[in-house]
C-alpha atoms as a PDB file:
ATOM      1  CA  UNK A   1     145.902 141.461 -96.036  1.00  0.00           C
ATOM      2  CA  UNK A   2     146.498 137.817 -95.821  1.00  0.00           C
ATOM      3  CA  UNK A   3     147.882 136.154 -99.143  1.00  0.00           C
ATOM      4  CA  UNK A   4     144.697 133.866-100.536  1.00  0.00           C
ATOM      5  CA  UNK A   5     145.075 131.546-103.229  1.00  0.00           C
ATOM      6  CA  UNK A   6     146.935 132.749-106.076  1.00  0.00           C
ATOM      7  CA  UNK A   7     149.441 133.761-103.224  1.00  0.00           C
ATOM      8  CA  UNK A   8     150.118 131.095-102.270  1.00  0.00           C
ATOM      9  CA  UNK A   9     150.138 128.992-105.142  1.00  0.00           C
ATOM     10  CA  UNK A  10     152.910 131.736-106.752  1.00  0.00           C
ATOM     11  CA  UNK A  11     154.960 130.596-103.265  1.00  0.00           C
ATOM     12  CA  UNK A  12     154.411 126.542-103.698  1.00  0.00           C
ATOM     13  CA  UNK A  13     155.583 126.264-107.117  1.00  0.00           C
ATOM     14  CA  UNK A  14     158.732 128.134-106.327  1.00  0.00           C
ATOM     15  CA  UNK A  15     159.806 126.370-103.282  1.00  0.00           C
ATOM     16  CA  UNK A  16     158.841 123.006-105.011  1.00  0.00           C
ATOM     17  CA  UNK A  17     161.115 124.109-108.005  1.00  0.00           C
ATOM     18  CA  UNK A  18     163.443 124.761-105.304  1.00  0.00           C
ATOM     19  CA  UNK A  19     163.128 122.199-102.636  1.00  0.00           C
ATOM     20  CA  UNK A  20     162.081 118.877-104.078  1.00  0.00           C
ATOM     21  CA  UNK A  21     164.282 116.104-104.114  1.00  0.00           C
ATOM     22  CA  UNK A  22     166.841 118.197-101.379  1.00  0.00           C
ATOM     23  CA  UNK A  23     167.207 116.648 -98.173  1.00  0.00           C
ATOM     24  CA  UNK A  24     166.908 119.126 -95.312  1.00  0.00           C
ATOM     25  CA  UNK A  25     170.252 118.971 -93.449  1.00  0.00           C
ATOM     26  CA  UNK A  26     169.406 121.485 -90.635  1.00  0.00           C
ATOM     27  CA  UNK A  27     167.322 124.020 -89.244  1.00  0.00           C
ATOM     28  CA  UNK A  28     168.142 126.810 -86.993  1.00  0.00           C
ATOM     29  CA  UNK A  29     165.537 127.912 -84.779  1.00  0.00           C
ATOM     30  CA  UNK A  30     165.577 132.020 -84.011  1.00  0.00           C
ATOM     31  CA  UNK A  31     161.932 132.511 -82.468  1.00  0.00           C
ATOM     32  CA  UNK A  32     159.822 129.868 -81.210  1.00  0.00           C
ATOM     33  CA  UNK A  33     156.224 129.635 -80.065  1.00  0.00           C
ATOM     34  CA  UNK A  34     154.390 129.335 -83.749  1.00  0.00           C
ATOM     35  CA  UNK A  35     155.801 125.590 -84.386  1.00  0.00           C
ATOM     36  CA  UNK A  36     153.736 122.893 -83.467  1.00  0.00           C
ATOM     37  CA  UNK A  37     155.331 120.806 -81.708  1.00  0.00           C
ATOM     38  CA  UNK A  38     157.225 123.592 -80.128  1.00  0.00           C
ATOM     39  CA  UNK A  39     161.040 124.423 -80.542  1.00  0.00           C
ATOM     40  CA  UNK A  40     163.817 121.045 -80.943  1.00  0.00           C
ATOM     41  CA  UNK A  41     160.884 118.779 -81.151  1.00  0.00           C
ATOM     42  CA  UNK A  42     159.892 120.758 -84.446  1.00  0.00           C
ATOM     43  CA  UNK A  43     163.329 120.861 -85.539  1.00  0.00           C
ATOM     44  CA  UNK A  44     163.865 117.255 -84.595  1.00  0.00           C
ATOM     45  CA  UNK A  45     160.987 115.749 -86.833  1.00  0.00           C
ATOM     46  CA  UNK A  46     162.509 117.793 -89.690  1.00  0.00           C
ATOM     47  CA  UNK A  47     166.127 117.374 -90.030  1.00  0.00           C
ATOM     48  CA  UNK A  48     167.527 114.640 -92.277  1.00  0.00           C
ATOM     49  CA  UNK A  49     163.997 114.642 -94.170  1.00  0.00           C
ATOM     50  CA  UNK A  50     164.291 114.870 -97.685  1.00  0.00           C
ATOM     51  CA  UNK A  51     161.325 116.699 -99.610  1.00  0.00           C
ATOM     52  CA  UNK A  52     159.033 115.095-101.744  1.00  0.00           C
ATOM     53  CA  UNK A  53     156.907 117.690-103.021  1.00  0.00           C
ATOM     54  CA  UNK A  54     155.453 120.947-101.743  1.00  0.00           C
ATOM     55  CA  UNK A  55     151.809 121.326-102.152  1.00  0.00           C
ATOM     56  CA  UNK A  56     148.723 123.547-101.458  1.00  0.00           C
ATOM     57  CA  UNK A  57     145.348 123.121 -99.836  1.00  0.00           C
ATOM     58  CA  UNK A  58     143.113 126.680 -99.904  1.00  0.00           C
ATOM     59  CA  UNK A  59     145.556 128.694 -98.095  1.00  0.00           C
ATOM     60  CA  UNK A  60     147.883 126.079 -96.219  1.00  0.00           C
ATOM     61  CA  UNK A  61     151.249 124.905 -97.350  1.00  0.00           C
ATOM     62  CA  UNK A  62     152.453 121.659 -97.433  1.00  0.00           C
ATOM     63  CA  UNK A  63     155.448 120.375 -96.390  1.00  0.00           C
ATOM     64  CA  UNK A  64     155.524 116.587 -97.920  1.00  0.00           C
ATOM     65  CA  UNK A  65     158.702 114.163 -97.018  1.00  0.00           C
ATOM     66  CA  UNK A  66     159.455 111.036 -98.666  1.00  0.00           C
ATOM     67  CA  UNK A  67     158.874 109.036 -95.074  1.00  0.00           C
ATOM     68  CA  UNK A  68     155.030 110.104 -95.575  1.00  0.00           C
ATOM     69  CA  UNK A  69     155.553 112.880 -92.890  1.00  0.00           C
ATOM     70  CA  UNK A  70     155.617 116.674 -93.538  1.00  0.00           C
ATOM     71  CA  UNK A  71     154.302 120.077 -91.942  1.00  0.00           C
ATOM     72  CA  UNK A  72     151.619 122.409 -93.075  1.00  0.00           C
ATOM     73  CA  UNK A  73     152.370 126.429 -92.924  1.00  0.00           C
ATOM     74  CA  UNK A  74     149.777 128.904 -92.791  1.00  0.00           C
ATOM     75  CA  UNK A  75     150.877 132.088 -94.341  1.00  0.00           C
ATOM     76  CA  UNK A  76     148.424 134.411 -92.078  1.00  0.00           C
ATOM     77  CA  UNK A  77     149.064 138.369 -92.680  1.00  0.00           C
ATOM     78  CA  UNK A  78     152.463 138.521 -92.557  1.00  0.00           C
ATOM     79  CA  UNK A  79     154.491 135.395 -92.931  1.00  0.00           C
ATOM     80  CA  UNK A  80     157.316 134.590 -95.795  1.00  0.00           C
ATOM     81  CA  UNK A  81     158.893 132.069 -96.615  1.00  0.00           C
ATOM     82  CA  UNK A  82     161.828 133.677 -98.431  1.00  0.00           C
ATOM     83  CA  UNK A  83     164.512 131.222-100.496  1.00  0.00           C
ATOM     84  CA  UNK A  84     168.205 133.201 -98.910  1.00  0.00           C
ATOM     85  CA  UNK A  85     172.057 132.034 -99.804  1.00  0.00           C
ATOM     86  CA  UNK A  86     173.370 129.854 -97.245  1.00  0.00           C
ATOM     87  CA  UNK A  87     175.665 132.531 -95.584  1.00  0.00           C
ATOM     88  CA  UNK A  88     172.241 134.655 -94.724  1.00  0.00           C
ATOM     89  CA  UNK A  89     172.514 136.572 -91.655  1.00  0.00           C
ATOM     90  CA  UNK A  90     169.408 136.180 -89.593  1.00  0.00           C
ATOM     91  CA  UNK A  91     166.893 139.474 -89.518  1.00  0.00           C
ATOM     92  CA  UNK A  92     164.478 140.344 -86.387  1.00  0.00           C
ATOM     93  CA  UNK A  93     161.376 138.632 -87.536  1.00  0.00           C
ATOM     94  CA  UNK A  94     162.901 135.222 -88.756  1.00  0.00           C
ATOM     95  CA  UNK A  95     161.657 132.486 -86.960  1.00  0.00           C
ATOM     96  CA  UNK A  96     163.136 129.460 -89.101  1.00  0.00           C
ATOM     97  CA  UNK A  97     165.748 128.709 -90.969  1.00  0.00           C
ATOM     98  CA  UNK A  98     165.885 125.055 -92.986  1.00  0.00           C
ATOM     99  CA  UNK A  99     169.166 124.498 -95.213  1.00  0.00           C
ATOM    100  CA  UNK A 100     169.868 121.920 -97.662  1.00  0.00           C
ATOM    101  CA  UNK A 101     172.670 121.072 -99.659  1.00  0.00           C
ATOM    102  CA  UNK A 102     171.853 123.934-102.330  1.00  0.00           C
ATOM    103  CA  UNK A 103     170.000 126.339-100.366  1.00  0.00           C
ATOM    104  CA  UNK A 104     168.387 127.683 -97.411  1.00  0.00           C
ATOM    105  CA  UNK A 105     164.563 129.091 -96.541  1.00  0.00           C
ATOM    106  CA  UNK A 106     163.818 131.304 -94.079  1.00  0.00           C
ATOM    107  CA  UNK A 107     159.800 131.705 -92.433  1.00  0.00           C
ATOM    108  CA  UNK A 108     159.635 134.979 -91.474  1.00  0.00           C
ATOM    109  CA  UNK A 109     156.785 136.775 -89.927  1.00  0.00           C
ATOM    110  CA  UNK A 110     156.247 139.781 -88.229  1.00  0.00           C
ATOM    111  CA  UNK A 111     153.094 139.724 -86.788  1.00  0.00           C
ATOM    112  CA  UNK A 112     153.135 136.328 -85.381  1.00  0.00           C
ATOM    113  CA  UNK A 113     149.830 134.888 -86.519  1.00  0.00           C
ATOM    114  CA  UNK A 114     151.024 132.635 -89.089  1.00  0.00           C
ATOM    115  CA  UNK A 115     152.505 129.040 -88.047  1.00  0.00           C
ATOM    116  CA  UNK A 116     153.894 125.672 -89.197  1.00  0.00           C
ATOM    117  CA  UNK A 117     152.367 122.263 -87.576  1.00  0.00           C
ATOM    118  CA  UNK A 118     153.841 118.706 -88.067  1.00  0.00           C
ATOM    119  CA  UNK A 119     152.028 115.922 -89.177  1.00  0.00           C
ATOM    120  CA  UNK A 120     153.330 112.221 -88.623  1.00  0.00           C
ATOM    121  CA  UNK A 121     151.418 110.320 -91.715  1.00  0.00           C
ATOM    122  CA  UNK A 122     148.755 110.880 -94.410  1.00  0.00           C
ATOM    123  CA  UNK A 123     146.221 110.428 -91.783  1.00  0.00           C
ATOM    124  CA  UNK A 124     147.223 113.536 -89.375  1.00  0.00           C
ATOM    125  CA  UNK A 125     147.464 115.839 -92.445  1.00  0.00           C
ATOM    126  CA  UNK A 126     143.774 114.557 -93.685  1.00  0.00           C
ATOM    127  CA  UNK A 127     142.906 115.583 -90.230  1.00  0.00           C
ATOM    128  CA  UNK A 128     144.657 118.814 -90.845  1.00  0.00           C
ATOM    129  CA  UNK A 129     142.366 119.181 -94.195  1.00  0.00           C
ATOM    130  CA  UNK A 130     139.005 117.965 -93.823  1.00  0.00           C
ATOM    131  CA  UNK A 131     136.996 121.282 -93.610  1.00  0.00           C
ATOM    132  CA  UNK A 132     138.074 122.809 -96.231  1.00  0.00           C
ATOM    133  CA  UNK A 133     135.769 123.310 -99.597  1.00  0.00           C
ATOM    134  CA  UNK A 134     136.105 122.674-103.015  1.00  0.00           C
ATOM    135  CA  UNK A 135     139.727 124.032-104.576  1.00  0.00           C
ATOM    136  CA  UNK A 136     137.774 126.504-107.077  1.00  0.00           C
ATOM    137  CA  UNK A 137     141.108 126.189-109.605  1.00  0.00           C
ATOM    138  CA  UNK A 138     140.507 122.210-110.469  1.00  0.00           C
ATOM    139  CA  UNK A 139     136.670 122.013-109.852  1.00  0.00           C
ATOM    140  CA  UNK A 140     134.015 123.370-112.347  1.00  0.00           C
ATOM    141  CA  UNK A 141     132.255 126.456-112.194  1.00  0.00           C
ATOM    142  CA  UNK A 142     128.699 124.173-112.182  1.00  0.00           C
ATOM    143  CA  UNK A 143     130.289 122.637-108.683  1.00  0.00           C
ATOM    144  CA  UNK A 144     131.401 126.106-107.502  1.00  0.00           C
ATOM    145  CA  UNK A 145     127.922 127.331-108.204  1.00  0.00           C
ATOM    146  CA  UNK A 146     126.344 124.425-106.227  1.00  0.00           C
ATOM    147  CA  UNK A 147     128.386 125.624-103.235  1.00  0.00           C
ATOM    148  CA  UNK A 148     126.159 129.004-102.830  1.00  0.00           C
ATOM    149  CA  UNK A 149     122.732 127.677-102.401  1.00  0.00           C
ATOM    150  CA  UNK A 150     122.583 127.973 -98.943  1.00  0.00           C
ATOM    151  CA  UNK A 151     121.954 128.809 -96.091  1.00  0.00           C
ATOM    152  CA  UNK A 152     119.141 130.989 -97.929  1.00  0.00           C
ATOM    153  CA  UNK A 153     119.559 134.407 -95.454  1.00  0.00           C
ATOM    154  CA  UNK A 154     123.376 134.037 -95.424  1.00  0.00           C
ATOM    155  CA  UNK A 155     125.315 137.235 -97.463  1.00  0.00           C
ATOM    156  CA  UNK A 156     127.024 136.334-100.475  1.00  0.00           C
ATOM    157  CA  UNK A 157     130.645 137.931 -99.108  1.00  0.00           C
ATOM    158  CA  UNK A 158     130.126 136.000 -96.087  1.00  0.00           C
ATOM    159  CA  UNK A 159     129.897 132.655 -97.744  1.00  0.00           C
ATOM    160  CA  UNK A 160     132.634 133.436-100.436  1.00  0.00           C
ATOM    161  CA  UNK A 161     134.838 133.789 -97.186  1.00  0.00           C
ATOM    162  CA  UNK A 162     133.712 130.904 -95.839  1.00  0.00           C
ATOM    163  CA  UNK A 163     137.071 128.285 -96.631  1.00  0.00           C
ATOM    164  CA  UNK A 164     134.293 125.472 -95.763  1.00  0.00           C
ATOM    165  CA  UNK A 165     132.426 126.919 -99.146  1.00  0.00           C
ATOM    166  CA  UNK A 166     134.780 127.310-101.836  1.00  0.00           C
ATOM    167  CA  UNK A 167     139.014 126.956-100.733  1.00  0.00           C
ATOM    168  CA  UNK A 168     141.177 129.652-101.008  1.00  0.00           C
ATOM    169  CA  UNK A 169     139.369 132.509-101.563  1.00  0.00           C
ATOM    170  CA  UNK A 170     139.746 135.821 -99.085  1.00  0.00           C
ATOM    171  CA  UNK A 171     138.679 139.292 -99.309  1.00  0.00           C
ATOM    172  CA  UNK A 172     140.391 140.695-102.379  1.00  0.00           C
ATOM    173  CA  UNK A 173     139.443 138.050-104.889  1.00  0.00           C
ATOM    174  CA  UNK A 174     135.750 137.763-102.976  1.00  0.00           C
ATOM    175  CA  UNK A 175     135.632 141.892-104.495  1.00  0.00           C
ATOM    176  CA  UNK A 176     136.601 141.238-107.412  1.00  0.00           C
ATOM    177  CA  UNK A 177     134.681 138.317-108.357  1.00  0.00           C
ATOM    178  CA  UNK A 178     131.691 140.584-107.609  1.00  0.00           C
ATOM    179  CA  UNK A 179     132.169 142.791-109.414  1.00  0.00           C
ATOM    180  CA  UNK A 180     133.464 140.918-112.249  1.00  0.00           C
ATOM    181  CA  UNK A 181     130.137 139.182-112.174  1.00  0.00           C
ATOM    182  CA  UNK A 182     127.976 142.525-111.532  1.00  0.00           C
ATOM    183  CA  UNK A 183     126.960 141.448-108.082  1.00  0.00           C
ATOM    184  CA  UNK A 184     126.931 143.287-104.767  1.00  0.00           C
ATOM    185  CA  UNK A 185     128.583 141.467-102.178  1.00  0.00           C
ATOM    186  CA  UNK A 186     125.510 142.381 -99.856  1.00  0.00           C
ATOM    187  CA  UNK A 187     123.661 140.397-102.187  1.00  0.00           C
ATOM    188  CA  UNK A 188     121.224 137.080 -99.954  1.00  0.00           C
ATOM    189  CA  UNK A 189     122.352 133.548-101.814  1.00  0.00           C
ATOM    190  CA  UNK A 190     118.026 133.488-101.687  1.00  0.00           C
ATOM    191  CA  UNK A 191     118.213 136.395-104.456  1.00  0.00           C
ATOM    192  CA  UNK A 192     120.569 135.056-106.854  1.00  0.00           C
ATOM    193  CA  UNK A 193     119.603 132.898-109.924  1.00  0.00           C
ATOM    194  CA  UNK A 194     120.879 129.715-111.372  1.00  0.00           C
ATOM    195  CA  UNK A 195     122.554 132.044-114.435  1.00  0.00           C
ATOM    196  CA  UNK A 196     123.706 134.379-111.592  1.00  0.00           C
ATOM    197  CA  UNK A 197     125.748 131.551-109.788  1.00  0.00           C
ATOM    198  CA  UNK A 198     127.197 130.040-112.399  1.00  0.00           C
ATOM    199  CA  UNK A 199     128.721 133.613-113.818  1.00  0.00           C
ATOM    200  CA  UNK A 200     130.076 134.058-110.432  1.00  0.00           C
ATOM    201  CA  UNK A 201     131.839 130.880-110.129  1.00  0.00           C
ATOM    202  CA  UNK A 202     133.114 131.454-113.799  1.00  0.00           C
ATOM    203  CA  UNK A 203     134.518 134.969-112.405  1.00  0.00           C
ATOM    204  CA  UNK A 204     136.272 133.180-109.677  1.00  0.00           C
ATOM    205  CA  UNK A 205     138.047 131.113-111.392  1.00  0.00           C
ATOM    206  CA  UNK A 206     139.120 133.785-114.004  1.00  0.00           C
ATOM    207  CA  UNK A 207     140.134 136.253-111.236  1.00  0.00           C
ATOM    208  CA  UNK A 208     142.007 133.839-109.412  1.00  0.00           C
ATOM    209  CA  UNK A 209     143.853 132.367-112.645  1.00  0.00           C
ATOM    210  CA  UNK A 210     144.627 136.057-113.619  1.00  0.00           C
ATOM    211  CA  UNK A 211     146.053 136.758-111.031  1.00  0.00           C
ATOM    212  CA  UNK A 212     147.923 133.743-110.125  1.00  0.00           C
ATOM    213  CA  UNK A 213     149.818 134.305-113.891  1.00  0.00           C
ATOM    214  CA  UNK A 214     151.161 137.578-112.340  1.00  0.00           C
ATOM    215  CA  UNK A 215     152.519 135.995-109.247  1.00  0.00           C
ATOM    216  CA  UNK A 216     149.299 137.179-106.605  1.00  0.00           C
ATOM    217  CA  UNK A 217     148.418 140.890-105.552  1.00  0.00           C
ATOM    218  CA  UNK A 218     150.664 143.056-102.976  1.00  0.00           C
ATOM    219  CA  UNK A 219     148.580 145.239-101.641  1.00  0.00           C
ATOM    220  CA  UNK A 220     150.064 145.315 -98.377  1.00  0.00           C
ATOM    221  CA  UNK A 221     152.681 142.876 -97.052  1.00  0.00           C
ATOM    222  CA  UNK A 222     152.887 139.815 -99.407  1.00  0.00           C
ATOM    223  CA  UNK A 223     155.917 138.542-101.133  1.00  0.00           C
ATOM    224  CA  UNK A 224     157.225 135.722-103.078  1.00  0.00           C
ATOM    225  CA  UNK A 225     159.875 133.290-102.304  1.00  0.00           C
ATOM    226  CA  UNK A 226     162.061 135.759-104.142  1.00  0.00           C
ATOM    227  CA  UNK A 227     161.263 138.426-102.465  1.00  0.00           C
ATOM    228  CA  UNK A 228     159.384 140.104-105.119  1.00  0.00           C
ATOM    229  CA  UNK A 229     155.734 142.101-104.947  1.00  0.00           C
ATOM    230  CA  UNK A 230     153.070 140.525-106.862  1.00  0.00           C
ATOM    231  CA  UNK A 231     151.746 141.922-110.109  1.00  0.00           C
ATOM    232  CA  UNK A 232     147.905 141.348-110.142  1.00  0.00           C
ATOM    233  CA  UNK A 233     147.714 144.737-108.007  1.00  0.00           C
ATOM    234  CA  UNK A 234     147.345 147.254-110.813  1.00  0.00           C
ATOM    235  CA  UNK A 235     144.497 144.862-112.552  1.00  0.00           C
ATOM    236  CA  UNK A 236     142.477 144.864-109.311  1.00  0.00           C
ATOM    237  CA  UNK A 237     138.568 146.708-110.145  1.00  0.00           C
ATOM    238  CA  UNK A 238     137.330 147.713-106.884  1.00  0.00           C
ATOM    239  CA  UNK A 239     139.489 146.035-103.871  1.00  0.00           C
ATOM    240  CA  UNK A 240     141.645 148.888-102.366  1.00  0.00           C
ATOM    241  CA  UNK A 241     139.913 151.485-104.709  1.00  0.00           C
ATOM    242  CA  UNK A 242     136.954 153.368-102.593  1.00  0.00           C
ATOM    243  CA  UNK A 243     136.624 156.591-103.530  1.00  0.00           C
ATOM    244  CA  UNK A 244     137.957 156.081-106.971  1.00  0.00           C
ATOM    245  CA  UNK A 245     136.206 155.847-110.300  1.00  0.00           C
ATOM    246  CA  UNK A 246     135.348 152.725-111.666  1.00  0.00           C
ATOM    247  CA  UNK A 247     137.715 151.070-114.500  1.00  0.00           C
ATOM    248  CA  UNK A 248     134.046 150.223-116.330  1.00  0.00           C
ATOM    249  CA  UNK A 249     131.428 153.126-115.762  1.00  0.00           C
ATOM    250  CA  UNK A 250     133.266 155.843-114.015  1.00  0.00           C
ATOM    251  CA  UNK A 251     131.104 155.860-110.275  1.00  0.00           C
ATOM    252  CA  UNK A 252     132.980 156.082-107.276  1.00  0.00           C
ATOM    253  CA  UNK A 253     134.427 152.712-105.686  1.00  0.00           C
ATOM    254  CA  UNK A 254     132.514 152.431-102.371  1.00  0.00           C
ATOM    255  CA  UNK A 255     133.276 150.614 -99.183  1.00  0.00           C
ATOM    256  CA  UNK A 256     131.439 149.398 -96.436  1.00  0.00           C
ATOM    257  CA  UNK A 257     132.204 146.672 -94.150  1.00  0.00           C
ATOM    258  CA  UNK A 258     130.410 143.370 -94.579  1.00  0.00           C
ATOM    259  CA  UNK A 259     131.436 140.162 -92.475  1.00  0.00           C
ATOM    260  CA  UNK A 260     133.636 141.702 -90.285  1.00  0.00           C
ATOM    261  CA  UNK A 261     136.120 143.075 -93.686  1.00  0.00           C
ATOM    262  CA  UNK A 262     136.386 146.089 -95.558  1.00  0.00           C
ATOM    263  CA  UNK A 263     134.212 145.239 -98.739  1.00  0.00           C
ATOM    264  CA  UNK A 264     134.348 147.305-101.765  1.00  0.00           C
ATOM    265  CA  UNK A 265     131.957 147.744-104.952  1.00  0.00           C
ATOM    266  CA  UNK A 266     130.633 149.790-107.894  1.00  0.00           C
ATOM    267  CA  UNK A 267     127.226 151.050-106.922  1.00  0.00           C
ATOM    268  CA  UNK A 268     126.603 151.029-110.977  1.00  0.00           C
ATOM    269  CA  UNK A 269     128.164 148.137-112.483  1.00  0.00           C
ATOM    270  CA  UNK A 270     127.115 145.484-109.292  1.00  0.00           C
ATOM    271  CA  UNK A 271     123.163 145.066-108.381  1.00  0.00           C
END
């Protein structure tokens, strides 16, 4: 599953702990064909940069230099950024390698859907950002609730999905937000109430948080900068679960698919 939100979050604060105020001295290019621009232009418009901050927008990672300039990387399924010891001997999937003074990252990714893309100024990376919704973490649940009014017809998983709705969120925390809230994900935004709304957005911000203190879920491939599995897994209600009883009444976890993903609830606890 691709890492949402408290994912990567858990990866931003550690490279930032890691990376800001370093100066990037040089990056060694393994695989190319996922950097935008592509191969020593990439590298070029990195090297000597020194790093101002790394921040997050829903899912992306950003990349901020002191010049103004930076790069955005989109996790995807499978990509890492891992922090390594300079010496590190390259593996198969690494596709980047950036080094500083004190240490070295590696961007790793096996199934090649994640990438990194430059931007020159504050301008290009606003570009970059525009479509995205409300981050659900710094905004209030009454503004996350005002975000699933409509369209009327549209499924609530479906617009939970949506990154134009409400930032960040994918299809683990979309499940468990349901269900924390007692709400099938097949649910019409026409059929829930003002009360109903705002309990959700409360639940998303409480699964999100909860999770995020744990370092994210691994349910499949995800991993910190350190390498290490996130903790939220064994806390998770529904997502992962079908077939198995619910934590609150007992009823079998089902699964169906709903907006193209594998969506799970409690046929008892959600309505």
């Amino acid at each position: 599953m691709m890492p949402e939100l408290p994912e990567v979050e858990t990866v931003r604060r550690q490279l930032h702990a890691a990376l800001a105020g370093q100066t990037i001295l040089k990056v060694a290019l393994y695989l190319t064909g996922r950097e935008v621009p592509a191969g020593p232009l990439f590298v070029a418009g990195v090297v000597g940069k020194t790093v101002e901050s790394i921040d997050r927008r829903a899912k992306l990672l950003i990349w901020r230099f002191t010049d103004g300039s930076g790069f955005v990387g989109h996790l995807k399924m499978t990509g890492k950024f891992l922090l390594v010891p300079l010496d590190y001997t390259p593996a198969k999937h690494d596709r980047l390698k950036f080094i500083t003074k004190s240490s070295a990252v590696i961007w790793n990714d096996v199934r090649k859907f994640g990438y990194v893309k430059a931007f020159a100024n504050a301008a290009e990376l606003e570009s970059l950002l525009t479509s995205y919704g409300p981050e659900p973490l710094i905004s209030t649940a009454a503004d996350l609730a005002s975000r699933l009014l409509t369209p009327k017809t549209r499924v609530l998983k479906a617009a939970l999905l949506d990154q134009t709705v409400i930032a960040g969120i994918g299809n683990i925390y979309a499940d468990e937000a349901c269900h924390r809230s007692g709400l099938r994900p097949t649910r019409r935004l026409s059929t829930l109430s003002a009360a109903q709304r705002l309990t959700l957005s409360t639940e998303i911000k409480n699964v999100l948080s909860a999770s995020l203190a744990l370092n994210g879920t691994t349910s499949n491939n995800y991993l910190d900068v350190n390498g290490e599995r996130g903790g939220f897994v064994d806390f998770l209600q529904v997502y992962g679960r079908a077939g198995q009883p619910c934590r609150t009444c007992a009823s079998p976890i089902k699964k169906l698919t709903l907006a193209g993903r594998g969506t799970h609830y409690c046929p008892q606890c959600q309505k």
